[in-house]
Protein backbone atom coordinates (compact mmCIF):
# COMPACT_ATOMS: atom_id res chain seq x y z
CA UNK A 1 0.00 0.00 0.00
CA UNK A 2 1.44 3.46 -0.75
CA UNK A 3 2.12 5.87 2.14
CA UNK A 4 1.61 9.23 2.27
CA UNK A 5 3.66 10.65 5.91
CA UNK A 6 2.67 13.68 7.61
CA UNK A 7 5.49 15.61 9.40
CA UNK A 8 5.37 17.11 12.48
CA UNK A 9 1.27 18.64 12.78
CA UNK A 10 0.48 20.82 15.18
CA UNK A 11 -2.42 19.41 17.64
CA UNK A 12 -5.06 21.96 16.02
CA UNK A 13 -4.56 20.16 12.62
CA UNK A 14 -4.47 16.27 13.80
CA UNK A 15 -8.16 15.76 14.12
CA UNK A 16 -9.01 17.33 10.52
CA UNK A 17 -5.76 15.92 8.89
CA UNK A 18 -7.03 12.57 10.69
CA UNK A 19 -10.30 13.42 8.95
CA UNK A 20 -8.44 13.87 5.27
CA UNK A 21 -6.09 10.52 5.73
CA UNK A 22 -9.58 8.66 5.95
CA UNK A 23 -10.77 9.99 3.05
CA UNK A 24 -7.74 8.52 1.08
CA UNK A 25 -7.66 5.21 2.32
CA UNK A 26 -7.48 2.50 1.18
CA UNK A 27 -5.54 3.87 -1.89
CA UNK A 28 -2.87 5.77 0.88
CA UNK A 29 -2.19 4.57 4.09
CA UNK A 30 -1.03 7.35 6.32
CA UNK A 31 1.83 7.87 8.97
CA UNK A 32 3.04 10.64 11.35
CA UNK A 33 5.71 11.50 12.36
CA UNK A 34 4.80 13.20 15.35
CA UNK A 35 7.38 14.44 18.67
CA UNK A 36 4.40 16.74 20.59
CA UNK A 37 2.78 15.12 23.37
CA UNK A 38 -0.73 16.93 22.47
CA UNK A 39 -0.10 15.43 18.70
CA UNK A 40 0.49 12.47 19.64
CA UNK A 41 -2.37 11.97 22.32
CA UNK A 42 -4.91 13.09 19.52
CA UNK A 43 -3.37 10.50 17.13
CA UNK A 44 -3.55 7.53 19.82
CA UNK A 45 -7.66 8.61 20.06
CA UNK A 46 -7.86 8.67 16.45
CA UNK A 47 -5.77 5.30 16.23
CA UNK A 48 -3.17 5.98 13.99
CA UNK A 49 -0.30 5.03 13.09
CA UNK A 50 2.95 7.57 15.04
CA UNK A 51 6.41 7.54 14.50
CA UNK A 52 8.57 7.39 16.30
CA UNK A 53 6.87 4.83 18.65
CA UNK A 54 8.43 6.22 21.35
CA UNK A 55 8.56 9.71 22.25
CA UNK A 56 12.26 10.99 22.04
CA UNK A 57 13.56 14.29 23.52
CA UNK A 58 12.28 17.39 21.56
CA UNK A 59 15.39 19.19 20.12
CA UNK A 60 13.74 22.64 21.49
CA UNK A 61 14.64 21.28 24.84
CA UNK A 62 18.09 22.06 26.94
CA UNK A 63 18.18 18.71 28.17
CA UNK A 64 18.69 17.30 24.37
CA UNK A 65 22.58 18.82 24.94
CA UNK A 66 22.87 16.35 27.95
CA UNK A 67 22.76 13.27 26.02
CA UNK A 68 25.70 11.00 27.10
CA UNK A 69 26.87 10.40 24.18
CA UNK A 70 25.72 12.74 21.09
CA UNK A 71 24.80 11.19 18.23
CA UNK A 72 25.65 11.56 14.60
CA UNK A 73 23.45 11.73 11.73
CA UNK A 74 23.39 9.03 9.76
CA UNK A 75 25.43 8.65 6.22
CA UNK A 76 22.27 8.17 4.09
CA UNK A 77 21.27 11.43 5.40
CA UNK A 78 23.68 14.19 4.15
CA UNK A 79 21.30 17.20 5.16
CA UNK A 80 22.82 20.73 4.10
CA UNK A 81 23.01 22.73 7.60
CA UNK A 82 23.67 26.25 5.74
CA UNK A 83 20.31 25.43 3.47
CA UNK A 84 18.35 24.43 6.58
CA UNK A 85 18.92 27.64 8.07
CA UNK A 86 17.71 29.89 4.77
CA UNK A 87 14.26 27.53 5.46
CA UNK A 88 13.73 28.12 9.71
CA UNK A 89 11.45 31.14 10.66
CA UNK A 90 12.32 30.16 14.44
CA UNK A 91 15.52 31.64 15.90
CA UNK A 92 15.89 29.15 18.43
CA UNK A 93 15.80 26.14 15.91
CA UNK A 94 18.27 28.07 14.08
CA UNK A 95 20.64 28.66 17.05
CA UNK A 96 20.40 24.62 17.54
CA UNK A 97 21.47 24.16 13.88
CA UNK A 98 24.09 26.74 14.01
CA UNK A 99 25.82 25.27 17.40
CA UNK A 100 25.20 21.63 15.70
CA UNK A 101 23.90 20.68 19.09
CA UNK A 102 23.00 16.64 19.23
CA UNK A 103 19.07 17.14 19.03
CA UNK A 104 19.50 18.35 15.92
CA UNK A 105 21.01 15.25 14.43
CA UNK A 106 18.69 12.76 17.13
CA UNK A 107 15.57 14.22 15.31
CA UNK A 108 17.23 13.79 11.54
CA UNK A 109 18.12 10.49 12.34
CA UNK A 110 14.51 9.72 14.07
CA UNK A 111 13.15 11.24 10.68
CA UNK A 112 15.56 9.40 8.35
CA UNK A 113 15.10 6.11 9.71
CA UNK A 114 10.89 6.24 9.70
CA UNK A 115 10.54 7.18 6.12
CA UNK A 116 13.31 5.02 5.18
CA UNK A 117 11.23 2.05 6.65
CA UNK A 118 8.15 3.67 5.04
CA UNK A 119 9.05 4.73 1.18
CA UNK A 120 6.07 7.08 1.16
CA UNK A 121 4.79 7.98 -2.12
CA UNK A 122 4.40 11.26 -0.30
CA UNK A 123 5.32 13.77 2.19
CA UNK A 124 2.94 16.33 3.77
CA UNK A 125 4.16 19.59 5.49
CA UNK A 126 2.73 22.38 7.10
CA UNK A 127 4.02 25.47 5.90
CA UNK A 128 7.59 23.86 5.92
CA UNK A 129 9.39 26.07 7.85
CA UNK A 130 9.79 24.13 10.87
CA UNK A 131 12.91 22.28 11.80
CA UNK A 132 11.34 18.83 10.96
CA UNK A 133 9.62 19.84 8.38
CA UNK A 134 12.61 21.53 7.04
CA UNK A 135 14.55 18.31 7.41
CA UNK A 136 12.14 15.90 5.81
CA UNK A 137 11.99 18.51 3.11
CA UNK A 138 15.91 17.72 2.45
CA UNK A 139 15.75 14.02 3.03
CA UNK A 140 12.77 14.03 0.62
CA UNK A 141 14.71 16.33 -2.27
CA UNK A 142 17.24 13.57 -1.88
CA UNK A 143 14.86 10.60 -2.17
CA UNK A 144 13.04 12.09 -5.42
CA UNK A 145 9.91 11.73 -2.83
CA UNK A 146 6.95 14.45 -3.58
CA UNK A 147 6.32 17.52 -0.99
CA UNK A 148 2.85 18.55 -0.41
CA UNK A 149 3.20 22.16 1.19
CA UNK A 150 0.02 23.43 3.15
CA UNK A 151 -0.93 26.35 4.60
CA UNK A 152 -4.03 28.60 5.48
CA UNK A 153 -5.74 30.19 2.70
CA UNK A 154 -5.47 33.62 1.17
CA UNK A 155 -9.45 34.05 0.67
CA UNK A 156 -12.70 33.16 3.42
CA UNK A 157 -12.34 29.03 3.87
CA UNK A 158 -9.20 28.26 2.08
CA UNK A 159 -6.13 26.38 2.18
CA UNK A 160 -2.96 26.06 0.06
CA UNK A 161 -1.27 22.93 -0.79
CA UNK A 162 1.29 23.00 -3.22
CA UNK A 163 3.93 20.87 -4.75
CA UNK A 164 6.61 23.86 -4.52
CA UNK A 165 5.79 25.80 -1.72
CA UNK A 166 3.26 27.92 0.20
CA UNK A 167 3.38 31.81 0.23
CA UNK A 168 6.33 33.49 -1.60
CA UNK A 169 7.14 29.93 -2.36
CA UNK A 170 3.90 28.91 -4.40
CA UNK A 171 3.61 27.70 -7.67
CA UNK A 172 0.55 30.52 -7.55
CA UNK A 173 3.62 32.89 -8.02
CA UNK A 174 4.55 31.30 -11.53
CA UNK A 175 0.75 32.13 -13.17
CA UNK A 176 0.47 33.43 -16.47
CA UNK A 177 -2.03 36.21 -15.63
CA UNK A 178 -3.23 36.73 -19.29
CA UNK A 179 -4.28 33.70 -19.16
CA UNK A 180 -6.02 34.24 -15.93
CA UNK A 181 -7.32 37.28 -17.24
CA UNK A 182 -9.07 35.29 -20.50
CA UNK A 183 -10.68 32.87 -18.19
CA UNK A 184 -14.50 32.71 -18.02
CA UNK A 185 -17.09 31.50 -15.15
CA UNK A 186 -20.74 30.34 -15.37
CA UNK A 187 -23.36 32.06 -13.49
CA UNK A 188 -23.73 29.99 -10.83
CA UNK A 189 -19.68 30.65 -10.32
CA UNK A 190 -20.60 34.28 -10.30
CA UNK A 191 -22.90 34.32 -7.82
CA UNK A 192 -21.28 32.20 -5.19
CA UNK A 193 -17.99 34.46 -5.77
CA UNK A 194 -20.47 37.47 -5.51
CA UNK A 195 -21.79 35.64 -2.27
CA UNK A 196 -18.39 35.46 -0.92
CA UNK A 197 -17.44 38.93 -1.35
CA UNK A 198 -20.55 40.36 0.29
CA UNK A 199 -20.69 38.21 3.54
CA UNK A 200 -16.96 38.82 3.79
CA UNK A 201 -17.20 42.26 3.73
CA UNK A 202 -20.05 42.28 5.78
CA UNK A 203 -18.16 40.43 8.33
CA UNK A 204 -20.18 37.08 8.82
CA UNK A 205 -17.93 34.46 8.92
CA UNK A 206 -18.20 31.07 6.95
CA UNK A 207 -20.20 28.31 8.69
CA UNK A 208 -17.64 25.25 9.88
CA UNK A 209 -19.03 21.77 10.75
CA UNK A 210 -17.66 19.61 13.98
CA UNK A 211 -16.09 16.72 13.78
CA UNK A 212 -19.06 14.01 13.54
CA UNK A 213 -18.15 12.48 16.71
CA UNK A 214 -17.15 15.98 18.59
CA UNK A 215 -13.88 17.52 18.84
CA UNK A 216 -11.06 15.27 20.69
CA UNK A 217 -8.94 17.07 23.89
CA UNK A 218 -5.18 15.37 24.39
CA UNK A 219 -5.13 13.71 27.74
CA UNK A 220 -3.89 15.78 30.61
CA UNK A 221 -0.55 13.55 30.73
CA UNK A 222 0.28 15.02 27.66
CA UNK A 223 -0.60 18.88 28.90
CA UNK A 224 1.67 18.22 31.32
CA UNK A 225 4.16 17.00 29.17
CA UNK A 226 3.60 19.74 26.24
CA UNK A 227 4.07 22.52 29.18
CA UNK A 228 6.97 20.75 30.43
CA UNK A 229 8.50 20.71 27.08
CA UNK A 230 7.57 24.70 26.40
CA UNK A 231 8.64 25.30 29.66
CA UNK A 232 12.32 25.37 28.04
CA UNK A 233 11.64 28.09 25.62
CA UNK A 234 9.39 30.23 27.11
CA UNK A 235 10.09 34.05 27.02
CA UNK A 236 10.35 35.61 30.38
CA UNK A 237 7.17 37.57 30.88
CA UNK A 238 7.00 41.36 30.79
CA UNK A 239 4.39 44.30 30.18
CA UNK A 240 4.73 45.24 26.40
CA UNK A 241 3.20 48.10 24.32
CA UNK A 242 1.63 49.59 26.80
CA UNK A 243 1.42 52.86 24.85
CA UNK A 244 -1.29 51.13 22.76
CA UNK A 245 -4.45 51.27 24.32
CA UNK A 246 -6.85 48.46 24.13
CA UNK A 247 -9.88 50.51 23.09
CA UNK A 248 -11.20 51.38 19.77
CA UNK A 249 -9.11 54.94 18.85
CA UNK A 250 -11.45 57.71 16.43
CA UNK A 251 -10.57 57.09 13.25
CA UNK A 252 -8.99 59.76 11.33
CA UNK A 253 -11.05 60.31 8.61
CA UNK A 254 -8.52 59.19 5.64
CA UNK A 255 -6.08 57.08 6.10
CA UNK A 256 -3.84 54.58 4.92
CA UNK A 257 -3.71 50.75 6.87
CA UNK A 258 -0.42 49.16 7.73
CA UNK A 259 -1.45 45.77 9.27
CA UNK A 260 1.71 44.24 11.22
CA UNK A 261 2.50 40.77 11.12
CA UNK A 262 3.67 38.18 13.52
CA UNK A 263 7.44 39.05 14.33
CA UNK A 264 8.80 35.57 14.10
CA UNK A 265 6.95 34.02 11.22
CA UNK A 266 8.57 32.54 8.06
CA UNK A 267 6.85 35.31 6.02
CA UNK A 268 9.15 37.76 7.81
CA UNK A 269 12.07 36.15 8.62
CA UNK A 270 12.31 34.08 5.23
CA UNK A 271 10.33 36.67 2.59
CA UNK A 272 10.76 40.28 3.57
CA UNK A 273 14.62 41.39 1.64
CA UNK A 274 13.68 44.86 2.72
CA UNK A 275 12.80 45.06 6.14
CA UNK A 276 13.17 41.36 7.68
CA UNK A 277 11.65 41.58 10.81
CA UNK A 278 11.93 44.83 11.80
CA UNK A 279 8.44 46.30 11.66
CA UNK A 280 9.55 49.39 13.63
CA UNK A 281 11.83 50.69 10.82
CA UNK A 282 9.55 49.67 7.90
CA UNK A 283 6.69 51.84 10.26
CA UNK A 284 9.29 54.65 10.43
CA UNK A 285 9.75 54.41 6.64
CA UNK A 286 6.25 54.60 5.58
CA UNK A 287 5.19 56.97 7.83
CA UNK A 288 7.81 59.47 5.84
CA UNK A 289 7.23 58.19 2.83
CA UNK A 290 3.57 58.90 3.37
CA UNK A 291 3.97 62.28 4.80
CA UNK A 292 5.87 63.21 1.35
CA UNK A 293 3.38 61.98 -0.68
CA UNK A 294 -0.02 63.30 1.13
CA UNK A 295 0.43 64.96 4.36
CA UNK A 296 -3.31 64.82 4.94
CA UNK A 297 -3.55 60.85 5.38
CA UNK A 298 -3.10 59.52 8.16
CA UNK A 299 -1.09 56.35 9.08
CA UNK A 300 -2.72 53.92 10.43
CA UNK A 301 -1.15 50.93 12.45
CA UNK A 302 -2.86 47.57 13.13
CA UNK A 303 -1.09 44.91 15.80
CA UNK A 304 -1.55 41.46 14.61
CA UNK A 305 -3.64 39.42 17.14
CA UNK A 306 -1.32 37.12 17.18
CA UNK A 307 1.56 38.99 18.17
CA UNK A 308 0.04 41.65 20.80
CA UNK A 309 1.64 39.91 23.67
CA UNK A 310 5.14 39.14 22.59
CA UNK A 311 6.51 42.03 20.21
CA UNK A 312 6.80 45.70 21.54
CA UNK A 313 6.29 48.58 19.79
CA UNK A 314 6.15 51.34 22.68
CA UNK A 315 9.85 52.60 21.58
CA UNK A 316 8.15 52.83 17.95
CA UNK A 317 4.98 54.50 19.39
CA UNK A 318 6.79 57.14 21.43
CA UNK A 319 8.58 58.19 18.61
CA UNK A 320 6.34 58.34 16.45
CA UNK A 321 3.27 60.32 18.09
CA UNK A 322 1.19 61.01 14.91
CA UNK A 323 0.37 56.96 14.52
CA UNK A 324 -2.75 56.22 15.33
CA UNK A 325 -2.89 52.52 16.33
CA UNK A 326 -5.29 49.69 16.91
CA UNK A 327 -4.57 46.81 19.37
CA UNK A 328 -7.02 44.58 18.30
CA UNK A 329 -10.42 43.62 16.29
CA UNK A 330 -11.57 42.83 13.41
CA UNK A 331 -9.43 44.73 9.98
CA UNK A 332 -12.18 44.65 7.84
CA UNK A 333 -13.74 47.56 8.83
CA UNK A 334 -10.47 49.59 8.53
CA UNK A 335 -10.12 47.81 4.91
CA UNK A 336 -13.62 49.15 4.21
CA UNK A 337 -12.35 52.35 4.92
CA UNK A 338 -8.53 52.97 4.26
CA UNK A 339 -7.39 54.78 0.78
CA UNK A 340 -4.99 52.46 0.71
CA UNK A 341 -2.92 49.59 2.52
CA UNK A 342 0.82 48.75 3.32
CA UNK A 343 2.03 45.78 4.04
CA UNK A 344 4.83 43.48 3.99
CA UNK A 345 3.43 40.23 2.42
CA UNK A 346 0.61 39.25 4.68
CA UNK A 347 -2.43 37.60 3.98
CA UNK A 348 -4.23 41.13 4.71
CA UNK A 349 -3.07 42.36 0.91
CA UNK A 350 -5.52 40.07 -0.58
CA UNK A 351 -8.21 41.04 1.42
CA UNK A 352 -7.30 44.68 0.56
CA UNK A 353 -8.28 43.50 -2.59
CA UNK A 354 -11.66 42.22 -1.80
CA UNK A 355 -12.12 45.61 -0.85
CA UNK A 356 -11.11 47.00 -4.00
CA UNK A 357 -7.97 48.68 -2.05
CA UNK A 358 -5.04 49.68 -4.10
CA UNK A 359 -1.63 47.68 -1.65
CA UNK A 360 1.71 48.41 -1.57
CA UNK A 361 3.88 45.67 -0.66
CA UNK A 362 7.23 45.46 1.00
CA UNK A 363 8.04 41.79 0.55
CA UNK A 364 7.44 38.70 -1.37
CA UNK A 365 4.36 36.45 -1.73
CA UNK A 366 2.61 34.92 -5.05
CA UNK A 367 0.34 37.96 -5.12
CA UNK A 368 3.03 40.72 -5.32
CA UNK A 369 2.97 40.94 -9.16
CA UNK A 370 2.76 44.45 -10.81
CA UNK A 371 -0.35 43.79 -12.56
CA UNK A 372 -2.37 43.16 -9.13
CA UNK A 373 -0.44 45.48 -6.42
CA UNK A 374 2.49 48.29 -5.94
CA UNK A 375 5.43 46.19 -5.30
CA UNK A 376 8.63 48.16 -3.76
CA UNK A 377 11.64 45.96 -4.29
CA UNK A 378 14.02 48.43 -3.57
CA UNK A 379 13.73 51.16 -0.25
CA UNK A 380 13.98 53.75 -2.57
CA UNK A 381 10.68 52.87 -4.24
CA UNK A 382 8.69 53.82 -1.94
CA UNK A 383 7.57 57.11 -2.37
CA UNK A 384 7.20 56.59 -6.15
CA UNK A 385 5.17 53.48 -5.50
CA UNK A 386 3.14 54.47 -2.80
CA UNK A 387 2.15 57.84 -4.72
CA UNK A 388 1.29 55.54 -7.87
CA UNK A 389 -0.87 53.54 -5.49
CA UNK A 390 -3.09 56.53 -4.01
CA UNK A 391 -3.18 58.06 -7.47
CA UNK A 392 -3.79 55.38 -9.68
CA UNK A 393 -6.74 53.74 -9.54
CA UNK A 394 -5.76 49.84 -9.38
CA UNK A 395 -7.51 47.67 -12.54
CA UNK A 396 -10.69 46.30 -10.72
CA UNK A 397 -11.67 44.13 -13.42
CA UNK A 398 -8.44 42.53 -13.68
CA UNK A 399 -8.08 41.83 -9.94
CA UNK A 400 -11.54 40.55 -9.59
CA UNK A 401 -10.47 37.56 -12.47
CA UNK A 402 -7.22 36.94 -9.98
CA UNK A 403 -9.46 36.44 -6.64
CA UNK A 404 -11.72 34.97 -9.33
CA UNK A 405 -9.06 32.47 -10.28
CA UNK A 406 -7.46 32.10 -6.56
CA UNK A 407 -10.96 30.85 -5.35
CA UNK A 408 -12.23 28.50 -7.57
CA UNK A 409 -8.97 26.97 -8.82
CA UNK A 410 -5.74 28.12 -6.80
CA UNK A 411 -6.81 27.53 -3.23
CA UNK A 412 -8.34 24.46 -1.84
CA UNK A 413 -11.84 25.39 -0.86
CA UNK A 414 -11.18 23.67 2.55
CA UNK A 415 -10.51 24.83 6.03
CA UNK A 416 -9.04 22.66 8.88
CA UNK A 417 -11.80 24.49 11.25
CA UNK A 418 -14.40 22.27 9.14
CA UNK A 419 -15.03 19.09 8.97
CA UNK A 420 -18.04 18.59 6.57
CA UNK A 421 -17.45 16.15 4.07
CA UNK A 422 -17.22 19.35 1.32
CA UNK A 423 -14.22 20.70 2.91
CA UNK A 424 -12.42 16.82 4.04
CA UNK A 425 -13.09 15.88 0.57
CA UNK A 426 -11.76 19.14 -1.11
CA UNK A 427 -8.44 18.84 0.67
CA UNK A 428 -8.26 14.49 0.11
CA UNK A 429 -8.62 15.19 -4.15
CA UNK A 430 -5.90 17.85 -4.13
CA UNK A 431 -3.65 15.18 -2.51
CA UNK A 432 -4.96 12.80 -4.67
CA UNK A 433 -4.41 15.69 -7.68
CA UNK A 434 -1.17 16.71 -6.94
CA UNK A 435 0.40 12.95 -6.37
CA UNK A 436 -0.49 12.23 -9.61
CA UNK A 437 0.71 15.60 -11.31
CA UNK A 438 4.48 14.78 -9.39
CA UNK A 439 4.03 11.06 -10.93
CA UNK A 440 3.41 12.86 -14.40
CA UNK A 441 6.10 15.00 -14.38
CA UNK A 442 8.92 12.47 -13.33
């Protein structure tokens, strides 16, 4: 039977990627490699198959460095140490690769030997940018072995799986857009997209289905053991952007929206040349920038939810007193009402253009493409590129064939939140689809 082997999912995706690996049996048996105790527990409900059958230590942990004896990665495994690091988002799986500490080789030798003993057909990621996945991605490249990449969606109850990549990495970046452009849709097509776009904008979210026997909970052994493990890396705890108040602000009454993103993640640390990580001096940049082109907007600066509690921005608020910025809620009504939106490469610059919102971009995704947004590749495009943006009115009709294009054929209408046999399904065929486009293509 042919294997497809799941690296490394986080215990919010087990129970739906559970639900998927179902769906493609008996044609694909499925296996997971798994080191999280909450993972794991979830798997042992769902009775699956887990490698390694043993828990081993986590190579985010301190004690991995007190191993007796430190291992050595095998010789079928020649991973490249200097590529691994181009594909971490995580600074402290980087720091474990760049000291060569012993977990690092204990979890590429766990990995090695379990696919070795499984010859999967396939191997699914999420996102990819974890030290695993990162791994298996090598020790795959080297085994002529398929990657399926995964990732949320760009548009309301999506996903992306890919054979190259997710984000910057996508084969969505490699589109010919006439092509897109000359594409037609039935009227049933038109509606639903036209359905979309309203209850998006009118903030209703999509309806998601439980799983059919309720949602499993890992066991409290392995909370214990998951806080245990996290224990390790966990940031000492301080007060942060305390500057930012938690309530609404007034609005200014134009503006331009520059939603932040999550410090660490891969889009940042792996797809922004310009900036990297440093939101505070891409703030500082477009705050100038924006000043030279129309003093009489506003900037506007949005905290990602996610990252509220664990990147500061009070040094960037106190010197910057004209900001106006918003802690938390929902973005789409400051989409609804922006001129205009900056951002690096996040998610939020398609739904700017839901909105119709012309976006200037900082980094690198699949969507920064001249004919769709304002991309600045070098610093000194800024001004230039964020004038063209608030002057030119961006081609509506062209855009609307993109997100046309991105919903019905370039992201899986799927979400791991759901588990109604629509969305399973949706997600099991592109497997099944993009197994058999890797076969074609060998």
């Amino acid at each position: 039977m042919k294997t497809i082997a799941f690296i490394d999912p986080g215990p919010q995706l087990v129970q739906f990627l559970g639900a998927v690996a179902a769906q493609l049996t008996p044609e694909y048996r499925p296996l997971f490699f798994s080191r999280h105790p909450k993972s794991r527990s979830l798997l042992r409900q769902l009775h699956i198959s887990i490698v390694p059958h043993s828990a081993f230590i986590a190579p985010f942990q301190k004690k991995a460095l007190l191993l007796k004896k430190p291992p050595r990665v095998k010789k079928q495994f020649h991973f490249d140490s200097e590529y691994l690091l181009t594909q971490l988002r995580a600074s402290s799986e980087r720091a474990l690769v760049q000291t060569q500490a012993p977990a690092v080789a204990q979890l590429a030798n766990a990995l090695a030997d379990a696919l070795a003993a499984a010859q999967p057909t396939a191997i699914f990621l999420w996102n990819g940018s974890g030290l695993a996945a990162a791994l298996a991605q090598q020790w795959a490249q080297q085994h002529n072995i398929p990657l399926l990449f995964a990732e949320n969606g760009y548009l309301p109850h999506t996903l992306q799986l890919d054979l190259m990549g997710v984000n910057a990495y996508s084969s969505l970046n490699t589109l010919n857009l006439t092509d897109i452009a000359a594409r037609t849709y039935s009227a049933a097509q038109e509606q639903e997209f036209a359905a979309m776009l309203t209850n998006y904008r009118a903030g209703r979210a999509h309806s998601v289905t439980p799983p059919l026997h309720g949602r499993l909970r890992p066991s409290w052994v392995a909370y214990l053991q998951q806080g245990w493990r996290d224990w390790w890396q966990r940031p000492r705890r301080r007060r942060i952007n305390r500057r930012i108040e938690d309530t609404q602000p007034q609005m200014p009454e134009r503006f331009v929206l520059f939603p932040l993103q999550v410090a660490a993640d891969s889009q940042l640390t792996l797809h922004s040349p310009l900036y990297g990580n440093q939101l505070g001096v891409a703030i500082a940049e477009v705050e100038l920038a924006l000043r030279e082109v129309d003093p009489t907007l506003a900037l506007v600066v949005k905290l990602h939810p996610a990252d509220r509690g664990k990147t500061d921005y009070d040094a960037v608020a106190a010197a910057h007193p004209a900001l106006v910025w918003v802690s938390n809620g929902d973005v789409r009504p400051l989409l609804a009402r922006a001129q205009g939106v900056v951002t690096i490469n996040s998610t939020v610059g398609v739904e700017a253009l839901l909105f119709g919102k012309p976006v200037v971009t900082l980094g690198n995704n699949f969507y920064v493409r001249d004919e769709l947004v304002y991309p600045v590749r070098d610093r000194a495009e800024l001004v230039p590129q964020l004038r063209l943006a608030l002057t030119q009115p961006p081609n509506h009709h062209f855009i609307g064939q993109y997100l046309r294009y991105l919903y019905f054929d370039g992201l899986v209408r799927a979400h791991w939140r759901d588990h109604a046999p629509e969305s399973v399904g949706a997600l099991a065929q592109r497997v099944r689809d993009l197994i058999a486009a890797a076969g074609a293509s060998d």
